[in-house]
Protein backbone atom coordinates (compact mmCIF):
# COMPACT_ATOMS: atom_id res chain seq x y z
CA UNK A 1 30.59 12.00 -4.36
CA UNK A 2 29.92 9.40 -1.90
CA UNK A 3 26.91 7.84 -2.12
CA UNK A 4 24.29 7.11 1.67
CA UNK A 5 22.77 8.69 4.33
CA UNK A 6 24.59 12.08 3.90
CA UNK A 7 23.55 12.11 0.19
CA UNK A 8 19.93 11.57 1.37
CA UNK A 9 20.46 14.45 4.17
CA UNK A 10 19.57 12.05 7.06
CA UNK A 11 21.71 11.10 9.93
CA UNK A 12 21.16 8.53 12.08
CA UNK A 13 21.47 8.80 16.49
CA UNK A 14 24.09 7.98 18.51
CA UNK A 15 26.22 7.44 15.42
CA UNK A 16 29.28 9.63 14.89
CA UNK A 17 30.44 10.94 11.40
CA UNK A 18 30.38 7.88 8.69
CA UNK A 19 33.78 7.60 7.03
CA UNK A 20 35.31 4.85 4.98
CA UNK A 21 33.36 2.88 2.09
CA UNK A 22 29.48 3.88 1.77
CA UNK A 23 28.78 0.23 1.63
CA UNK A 24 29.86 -0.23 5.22
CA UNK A 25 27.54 2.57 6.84
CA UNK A 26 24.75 1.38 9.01
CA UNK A 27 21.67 0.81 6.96
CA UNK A 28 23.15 0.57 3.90
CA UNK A 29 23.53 -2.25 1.59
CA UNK A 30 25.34 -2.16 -1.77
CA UNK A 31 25.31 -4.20 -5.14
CA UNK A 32 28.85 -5.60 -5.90
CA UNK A 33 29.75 -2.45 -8.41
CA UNK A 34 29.14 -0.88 -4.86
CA UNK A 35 26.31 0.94 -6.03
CA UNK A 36 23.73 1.96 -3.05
CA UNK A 37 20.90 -0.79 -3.39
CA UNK A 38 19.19 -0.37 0.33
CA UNK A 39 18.60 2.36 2.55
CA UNK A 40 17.01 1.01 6.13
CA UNK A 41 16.81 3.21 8.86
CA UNK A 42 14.77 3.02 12.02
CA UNK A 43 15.97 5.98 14.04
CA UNK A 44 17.30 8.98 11.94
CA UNK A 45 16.19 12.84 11.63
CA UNK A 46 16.92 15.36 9.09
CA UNK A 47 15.45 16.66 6.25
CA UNK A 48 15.05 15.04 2.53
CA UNK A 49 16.74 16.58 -0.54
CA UNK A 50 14.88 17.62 -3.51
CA UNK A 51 16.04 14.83 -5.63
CA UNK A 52 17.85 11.72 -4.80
CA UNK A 53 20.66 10.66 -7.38
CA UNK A 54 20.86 7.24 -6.38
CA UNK A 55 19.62 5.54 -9.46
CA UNK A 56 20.59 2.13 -8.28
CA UNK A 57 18.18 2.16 -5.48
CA UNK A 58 16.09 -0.64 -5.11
CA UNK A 59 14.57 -0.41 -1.80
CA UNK A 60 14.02 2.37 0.96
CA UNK A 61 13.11 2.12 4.47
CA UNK A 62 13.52 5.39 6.81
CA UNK A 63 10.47 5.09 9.69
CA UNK A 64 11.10 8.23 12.20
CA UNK A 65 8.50 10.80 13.09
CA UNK A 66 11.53 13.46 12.99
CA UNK A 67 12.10 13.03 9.09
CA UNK A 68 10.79 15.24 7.25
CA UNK A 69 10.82 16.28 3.26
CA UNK A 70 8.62 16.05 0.29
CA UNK A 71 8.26 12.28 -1.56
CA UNK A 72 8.92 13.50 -4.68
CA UNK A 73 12.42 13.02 -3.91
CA UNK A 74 11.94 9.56 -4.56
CA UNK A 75 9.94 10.39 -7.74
CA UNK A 76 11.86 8.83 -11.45
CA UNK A 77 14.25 6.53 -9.80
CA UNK A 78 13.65 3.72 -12.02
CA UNK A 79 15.14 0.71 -10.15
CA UNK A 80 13.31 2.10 -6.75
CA UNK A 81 10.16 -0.77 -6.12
CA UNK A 82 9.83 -1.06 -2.13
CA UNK A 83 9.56 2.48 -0.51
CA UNK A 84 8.57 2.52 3.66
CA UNK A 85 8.33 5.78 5.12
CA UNK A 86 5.69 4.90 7.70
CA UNK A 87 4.75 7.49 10.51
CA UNK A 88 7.57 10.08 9.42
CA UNK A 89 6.61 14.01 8.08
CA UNK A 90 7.13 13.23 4.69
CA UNK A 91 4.65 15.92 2.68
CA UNK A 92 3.23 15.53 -0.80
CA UNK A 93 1.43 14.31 -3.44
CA UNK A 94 0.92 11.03 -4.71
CA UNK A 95 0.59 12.20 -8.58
CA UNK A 96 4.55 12.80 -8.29
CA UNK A 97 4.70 8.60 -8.99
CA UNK A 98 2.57 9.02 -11.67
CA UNK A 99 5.49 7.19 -13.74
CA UNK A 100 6.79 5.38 -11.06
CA UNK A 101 6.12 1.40 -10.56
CA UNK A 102 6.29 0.13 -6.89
CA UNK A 103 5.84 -3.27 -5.98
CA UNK A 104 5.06 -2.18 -2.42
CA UNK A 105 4.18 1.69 -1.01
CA UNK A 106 4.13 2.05 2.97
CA UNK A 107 3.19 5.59 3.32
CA UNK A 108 1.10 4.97 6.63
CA UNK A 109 0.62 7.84 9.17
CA UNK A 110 2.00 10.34 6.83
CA UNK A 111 1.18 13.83 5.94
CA UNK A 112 0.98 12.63 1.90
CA UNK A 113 -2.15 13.45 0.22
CA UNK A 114 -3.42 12.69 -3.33
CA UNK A 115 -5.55 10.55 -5.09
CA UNK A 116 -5.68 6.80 -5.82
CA UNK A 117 -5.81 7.14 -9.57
CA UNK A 118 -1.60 8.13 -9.25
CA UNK A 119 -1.07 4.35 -8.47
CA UNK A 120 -3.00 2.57 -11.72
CA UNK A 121 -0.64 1.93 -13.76
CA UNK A 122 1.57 -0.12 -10.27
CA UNK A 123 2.23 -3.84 -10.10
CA UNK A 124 1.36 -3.59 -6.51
CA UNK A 125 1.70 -6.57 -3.83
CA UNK A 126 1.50 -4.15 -1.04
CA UNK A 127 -0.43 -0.95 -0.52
CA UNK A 128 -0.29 1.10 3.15
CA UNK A 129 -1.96 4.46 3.20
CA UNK A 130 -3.64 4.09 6.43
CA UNK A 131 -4.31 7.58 8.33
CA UNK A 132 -2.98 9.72 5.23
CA UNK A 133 -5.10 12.24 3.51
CA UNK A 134 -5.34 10.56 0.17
CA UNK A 135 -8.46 9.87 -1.51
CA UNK A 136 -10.39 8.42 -4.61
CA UNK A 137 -12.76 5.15 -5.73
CA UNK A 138 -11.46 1.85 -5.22
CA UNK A 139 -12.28 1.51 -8.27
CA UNK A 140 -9.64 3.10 -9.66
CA UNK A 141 -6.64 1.24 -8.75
CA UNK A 142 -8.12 -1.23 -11.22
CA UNK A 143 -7.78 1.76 -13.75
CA UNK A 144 -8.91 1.47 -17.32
CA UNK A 145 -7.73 -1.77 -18.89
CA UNK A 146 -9.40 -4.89 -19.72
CA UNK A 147 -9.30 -7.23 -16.63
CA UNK A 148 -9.34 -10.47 -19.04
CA UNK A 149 -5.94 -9.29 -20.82
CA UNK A 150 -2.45 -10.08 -20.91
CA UNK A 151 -1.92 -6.22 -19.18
CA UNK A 152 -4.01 -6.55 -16.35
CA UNK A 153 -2.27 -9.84 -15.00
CA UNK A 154 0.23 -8.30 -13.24
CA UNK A 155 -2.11 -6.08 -11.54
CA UNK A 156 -3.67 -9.11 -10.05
CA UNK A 157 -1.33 -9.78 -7.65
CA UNK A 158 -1.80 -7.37 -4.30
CA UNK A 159 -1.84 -9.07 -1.78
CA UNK A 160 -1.88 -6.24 1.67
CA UNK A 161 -4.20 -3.26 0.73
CA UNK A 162 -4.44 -1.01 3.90
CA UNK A 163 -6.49 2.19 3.04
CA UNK A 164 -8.22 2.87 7.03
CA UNK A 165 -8.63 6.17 8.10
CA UNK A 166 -8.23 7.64 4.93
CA UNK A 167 -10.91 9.47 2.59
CA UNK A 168 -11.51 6.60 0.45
CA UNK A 169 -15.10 5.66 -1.03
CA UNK A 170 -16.19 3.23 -3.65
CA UNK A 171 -17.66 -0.30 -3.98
CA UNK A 172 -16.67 -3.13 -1.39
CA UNK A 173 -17.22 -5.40 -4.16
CA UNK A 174 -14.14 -3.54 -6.46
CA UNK A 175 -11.85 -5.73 -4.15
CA UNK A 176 -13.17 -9.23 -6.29
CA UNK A 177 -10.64 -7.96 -9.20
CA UNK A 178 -7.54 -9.07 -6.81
CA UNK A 179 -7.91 -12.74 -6.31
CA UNK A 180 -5.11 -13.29 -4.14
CA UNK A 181 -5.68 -10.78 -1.50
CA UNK A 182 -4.76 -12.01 2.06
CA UNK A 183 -5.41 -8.78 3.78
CA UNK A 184 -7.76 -5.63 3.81
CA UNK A 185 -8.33 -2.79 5.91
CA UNK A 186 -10.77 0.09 5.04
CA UNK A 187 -11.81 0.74 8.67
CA UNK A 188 -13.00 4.39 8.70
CA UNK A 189 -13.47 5.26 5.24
CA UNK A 190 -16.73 5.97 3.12
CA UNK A 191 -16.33 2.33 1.33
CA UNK A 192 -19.95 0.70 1.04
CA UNK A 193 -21.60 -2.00 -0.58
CA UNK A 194 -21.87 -5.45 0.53
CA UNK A 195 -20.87 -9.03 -0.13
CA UNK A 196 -23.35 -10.52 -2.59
CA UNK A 197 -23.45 -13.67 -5.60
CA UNK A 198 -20.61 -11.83 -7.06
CA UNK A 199 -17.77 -12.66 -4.23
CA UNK A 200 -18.14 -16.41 -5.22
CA UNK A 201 -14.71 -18.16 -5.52
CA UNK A 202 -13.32 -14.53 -5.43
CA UNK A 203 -11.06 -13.42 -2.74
CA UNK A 204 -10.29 -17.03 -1.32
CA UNK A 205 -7.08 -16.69 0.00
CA UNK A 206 -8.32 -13.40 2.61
CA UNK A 207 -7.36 -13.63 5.82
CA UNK A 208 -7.96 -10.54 7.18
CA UNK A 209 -11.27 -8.00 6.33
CA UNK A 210 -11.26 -4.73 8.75
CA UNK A 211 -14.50 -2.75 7.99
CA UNK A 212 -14.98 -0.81 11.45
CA UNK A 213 -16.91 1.64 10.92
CA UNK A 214 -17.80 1.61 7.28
CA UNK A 215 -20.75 1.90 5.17
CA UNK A 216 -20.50 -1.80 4.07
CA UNK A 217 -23.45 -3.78 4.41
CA UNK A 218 -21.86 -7.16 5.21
CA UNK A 219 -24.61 -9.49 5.00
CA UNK A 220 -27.33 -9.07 2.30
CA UNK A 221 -31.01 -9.63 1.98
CA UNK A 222 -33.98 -10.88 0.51
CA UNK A 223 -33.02 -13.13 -2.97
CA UNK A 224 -29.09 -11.62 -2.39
CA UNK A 225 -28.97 -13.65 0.85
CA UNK A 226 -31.04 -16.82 -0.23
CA UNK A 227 -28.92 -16.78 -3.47
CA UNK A 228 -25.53 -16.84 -0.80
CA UNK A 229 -26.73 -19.15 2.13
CA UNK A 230 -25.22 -22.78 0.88
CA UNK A 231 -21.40 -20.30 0.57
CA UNK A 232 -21.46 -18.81 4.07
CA UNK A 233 -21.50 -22.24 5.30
CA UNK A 234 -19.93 -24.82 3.26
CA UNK A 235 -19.72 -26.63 -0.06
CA UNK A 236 -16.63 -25.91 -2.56
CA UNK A 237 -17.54 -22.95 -3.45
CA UNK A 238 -17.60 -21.15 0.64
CA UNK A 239 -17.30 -17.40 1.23
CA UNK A 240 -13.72 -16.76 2.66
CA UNK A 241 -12.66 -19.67 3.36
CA UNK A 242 -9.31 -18.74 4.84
CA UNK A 243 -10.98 -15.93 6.67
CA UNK A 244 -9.35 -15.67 10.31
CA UNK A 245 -9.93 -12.05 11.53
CA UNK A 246 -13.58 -9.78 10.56
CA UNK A 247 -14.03 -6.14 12.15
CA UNK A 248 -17.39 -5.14 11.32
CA UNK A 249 -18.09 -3.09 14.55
CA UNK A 250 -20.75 -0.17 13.58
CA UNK A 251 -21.45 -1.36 9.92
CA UNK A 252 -24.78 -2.40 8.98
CA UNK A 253 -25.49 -6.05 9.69
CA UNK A 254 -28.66 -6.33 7.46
């Protein structure tokens, strides 16, 4: 059976039937055994199967609002670690990747619901949930094992965490356990806390910290604030240094 966009039950516009090799179809790339390794699509409709047999997928792309289909189609396909399916009407659950391990999820402005816990056990460097229904702490995408062992290293490395509009809640302060974070949006979600003695030389890389609309208290008070004072505004040891772009319109100054 040929392997591609008919396989996947998509079709893309203005494009007539696809004949000849697989590997020469728009959007998809192949490994040299001609095995499907890339599916990109910007502009294609139809309806996903119930399971995709592709298991030499490594990446998938498809953003259309007129795709539709469950993600669990993309559920056990072990080589499968970037998956974009941003503003389509892709339904489900996010405990279907329960055994999955993306390196980067882009599930924005999709009708996926679902709880944070699903995505523990991930090696993520790049997390977009923005405007879903999912859920859960912050907390637990740190999940349960020690943060000073071997295991947790990998974990370590997001960099893009996007959770706004979403029904998230939890400590700002959860975020310190990624050091090399360059950007975070929880604009819109029930996230609070606030930056305290704990954020030093945590987070120094961040560029970009959207909390519009949060229940973050950004700047602290009383012995919290005297304790911070020399890091908001120099010294080695400065809040954010890299920090280029801060929403906190309608949080809680002080």
């Amino acid at each position: 059976m040929k392997q591609g966009g008919p396989c996947l039950g998509i079709r893309q516009a203005r494009s007539g039937p696809l004949e000849g090799n697989h590997c020469d179809w728009p959007g998809i790339t192949c490994w040299q055994n001609c095995r499907v390794e890339k599916i990109e699509c910007e502009n294609c409709s139809g309806h996903l199967p119930e399971k995709i047999e592709l298991r030499h997928l490594w990446e998938v792309s498809l953003t259309s609002p007129t795709l539709t289909g469950n993600i669990k189609a993309f559920s056990g396909i072990q080589l499968l670690n970037s998956l974009e399916l941003k503003g389509t009407e892709i339904t489900g659950e996010l405990e279907v990747f329960r055994e999955d391990n993306f390196v980067r999820l882009l599930l924005a402005d999709t009708k996926i619901s679902g709880n944070l816990q699903s995505l523990a056990r991930m090696e993520l460097r790049e997390l977009d949930l923005s405007g879903t229904a999912i859920s859960g702490d912050l907390q637990s995408l740190v999940g349960d094992v020690d943060w000073y062992s071997s295991e947790s290293i990998s974990k370590r490395r997001l960099r893009h965490l996007k959770l706004g509009r979403t029904n998230i809640t939890g400590r700002l302060s959860s975020l310190t356990r990624f050091p090399i974070l360059k950007e975070v949006d929880l604009s819109y979600t029930s996230v609070s806390g606030w930056v305290d003695s704990s954020w030093r030389s945590k987070c120094k890389d961040l560029l970009i910290l959207q909390l519009r609309k949060t229940s973050v208290q950004f700047v602290p008070v009383g012995e919290e604030l005297e304790r911070l004072k020399d890091h908001w505004t120099g010294g080695r040891l400065r809040l954010f240094p890299k920090l280029k772009e801060l929403d906190v319109t309608h949080c809680t100054l002080a």
